[in-house]
C-alpha atoms as a PDB file:
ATOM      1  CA  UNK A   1     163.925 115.648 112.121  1.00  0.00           C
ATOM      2  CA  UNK A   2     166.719 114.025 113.696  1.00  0.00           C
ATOM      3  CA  UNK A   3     166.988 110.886 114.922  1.00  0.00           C
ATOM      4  CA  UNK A   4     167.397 110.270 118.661  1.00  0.00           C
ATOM      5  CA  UNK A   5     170.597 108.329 119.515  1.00  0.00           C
ATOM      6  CA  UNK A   6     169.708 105.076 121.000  1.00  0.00           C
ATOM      7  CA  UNK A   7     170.921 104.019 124.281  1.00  0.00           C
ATOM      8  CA  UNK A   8     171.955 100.544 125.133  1.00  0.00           C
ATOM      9  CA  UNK A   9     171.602  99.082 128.866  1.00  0.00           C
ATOM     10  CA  UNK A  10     172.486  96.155 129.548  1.00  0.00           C
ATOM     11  CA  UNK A  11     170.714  93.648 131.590  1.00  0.00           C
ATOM     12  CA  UNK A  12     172.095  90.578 133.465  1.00  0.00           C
ATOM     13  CA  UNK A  13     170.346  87.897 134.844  1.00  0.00           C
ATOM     14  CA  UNK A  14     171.639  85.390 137.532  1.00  0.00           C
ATOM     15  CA  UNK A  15     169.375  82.564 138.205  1.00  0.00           C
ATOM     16  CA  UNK A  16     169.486  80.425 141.407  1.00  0.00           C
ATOM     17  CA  UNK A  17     167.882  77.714 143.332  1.00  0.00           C
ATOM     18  CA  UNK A  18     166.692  80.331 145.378  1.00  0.00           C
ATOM     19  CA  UNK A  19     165.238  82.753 142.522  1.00  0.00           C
ATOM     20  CA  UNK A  20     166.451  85.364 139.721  1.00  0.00           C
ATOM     21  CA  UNK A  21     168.271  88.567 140.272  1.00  0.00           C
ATOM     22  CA  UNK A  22     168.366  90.662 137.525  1.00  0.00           C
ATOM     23  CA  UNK A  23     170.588  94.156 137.028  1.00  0.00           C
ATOM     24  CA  UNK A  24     170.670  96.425 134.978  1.00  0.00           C
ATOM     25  CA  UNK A  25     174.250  97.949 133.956  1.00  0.00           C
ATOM     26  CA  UNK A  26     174.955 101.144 131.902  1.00  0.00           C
ATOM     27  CA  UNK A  27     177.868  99.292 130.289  1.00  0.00           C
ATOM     28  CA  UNK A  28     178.514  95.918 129.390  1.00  0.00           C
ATOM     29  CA  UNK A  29     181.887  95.639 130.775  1.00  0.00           C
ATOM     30  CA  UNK A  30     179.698  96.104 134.123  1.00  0.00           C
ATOM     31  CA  UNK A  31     177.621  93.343 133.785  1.00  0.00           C
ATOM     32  CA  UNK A  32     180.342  91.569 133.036  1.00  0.00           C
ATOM     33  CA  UNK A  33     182.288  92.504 136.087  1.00  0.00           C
ATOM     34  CA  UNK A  34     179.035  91.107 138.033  1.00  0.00           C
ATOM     35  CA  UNK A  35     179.432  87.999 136.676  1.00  0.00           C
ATOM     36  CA  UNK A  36     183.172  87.671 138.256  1.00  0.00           C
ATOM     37  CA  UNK A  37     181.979  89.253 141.215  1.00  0.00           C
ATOM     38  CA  UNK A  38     179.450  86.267 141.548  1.00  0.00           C
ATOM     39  CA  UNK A  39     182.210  83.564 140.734  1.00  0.00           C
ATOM     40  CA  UNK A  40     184.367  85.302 143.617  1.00  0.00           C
ATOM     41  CA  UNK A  41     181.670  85.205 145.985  1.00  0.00           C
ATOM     42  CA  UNK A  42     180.441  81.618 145.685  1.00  0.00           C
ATOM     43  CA  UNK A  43     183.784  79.487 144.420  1.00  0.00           C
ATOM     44  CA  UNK A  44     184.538  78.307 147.969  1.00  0.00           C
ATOM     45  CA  UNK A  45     180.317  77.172 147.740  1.00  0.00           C
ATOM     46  CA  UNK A  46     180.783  75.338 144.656  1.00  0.00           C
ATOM     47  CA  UNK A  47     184.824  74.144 145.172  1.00  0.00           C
ATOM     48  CA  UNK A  48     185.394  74.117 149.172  1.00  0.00           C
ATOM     49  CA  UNK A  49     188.900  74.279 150.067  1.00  0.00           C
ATOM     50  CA  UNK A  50     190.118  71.601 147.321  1.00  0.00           C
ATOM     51  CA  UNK A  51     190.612  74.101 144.192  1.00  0.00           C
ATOM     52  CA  UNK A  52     192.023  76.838 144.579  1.00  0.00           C
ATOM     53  CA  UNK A  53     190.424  79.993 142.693  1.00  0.00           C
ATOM     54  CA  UNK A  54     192.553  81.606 139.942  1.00  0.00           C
ATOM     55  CA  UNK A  55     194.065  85.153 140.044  1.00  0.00           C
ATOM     56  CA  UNK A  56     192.325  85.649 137.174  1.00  0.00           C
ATOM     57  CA  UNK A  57     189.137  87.179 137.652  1.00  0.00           C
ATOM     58  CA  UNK A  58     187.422  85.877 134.187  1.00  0.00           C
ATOM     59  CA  UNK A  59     189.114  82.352 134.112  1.00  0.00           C
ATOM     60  CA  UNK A  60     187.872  81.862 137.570  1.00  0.00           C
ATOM     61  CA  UNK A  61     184.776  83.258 136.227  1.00  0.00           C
ATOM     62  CA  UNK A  62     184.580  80.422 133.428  1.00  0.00           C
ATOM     63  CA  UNK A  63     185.667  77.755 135.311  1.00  0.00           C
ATOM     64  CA  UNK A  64     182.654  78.537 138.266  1.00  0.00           C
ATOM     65  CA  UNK A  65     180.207  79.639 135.318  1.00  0.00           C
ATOM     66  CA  UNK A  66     180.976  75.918 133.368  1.00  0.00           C
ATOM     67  CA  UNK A  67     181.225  73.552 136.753  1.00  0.00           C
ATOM     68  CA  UNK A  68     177.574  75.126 137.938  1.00  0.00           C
ATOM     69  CA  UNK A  69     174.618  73.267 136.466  1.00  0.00           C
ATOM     70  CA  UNK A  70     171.603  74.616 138.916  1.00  0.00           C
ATOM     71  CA  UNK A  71     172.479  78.225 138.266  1.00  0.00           C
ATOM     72  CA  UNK A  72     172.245  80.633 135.312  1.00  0.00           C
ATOM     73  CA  UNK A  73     174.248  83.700 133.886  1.00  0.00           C
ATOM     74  CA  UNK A  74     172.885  86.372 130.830  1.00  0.00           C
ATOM     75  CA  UNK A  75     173.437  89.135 129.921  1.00  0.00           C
ATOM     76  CA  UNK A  76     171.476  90.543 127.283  1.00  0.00           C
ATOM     77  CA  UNK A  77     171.758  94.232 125.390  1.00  0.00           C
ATOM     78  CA  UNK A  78     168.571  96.159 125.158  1.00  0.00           C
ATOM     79  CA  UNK A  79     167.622  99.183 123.892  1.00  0.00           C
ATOM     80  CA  UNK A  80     166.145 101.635 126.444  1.00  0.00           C
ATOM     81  CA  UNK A  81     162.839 102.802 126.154  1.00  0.00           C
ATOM     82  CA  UNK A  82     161.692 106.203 126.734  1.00  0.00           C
END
């Protein structure tokens, strides 16, 4: 008998003051991407008008991820269950 291959999802959590949102990606380079996306959408939130955000989508992604202390970012391989 062989083995089935395993397949690996990935699943991201972003936690807020106003609950968790979590998503499942088929990649991890997705979830990931999510994570920018998230940085993108909320830097003027978090920075106003005085910093502006980087071209680069992961450093602005660090720099949002490591100023935020009431908000949460994992992302967390699991194997999928059949």
């Amino acid at each position: 008998m062989t083995a089935e291959p395993k397949t690996i999802v990935y699943v991201a959590t972003y936690e807020h003051r106003h609950g968790t949102n979590p998503r499942v990606f088929t990649t991890e380079a997705a979830a990931w991407a999510w994570r920018q996306e998230l940085a993108a959408d909320y830097w003027r939130e978090v920075f106003g008008d005085d910093l502006e955000m980087p071209t680069d989508p992961e450093e602005a992604a660090t720099r949002y991820w490591d100023t935020v202390n009431d908000e949460y970012f994992n992302i967390e391989g699991c194997e999928l269950e059949a």
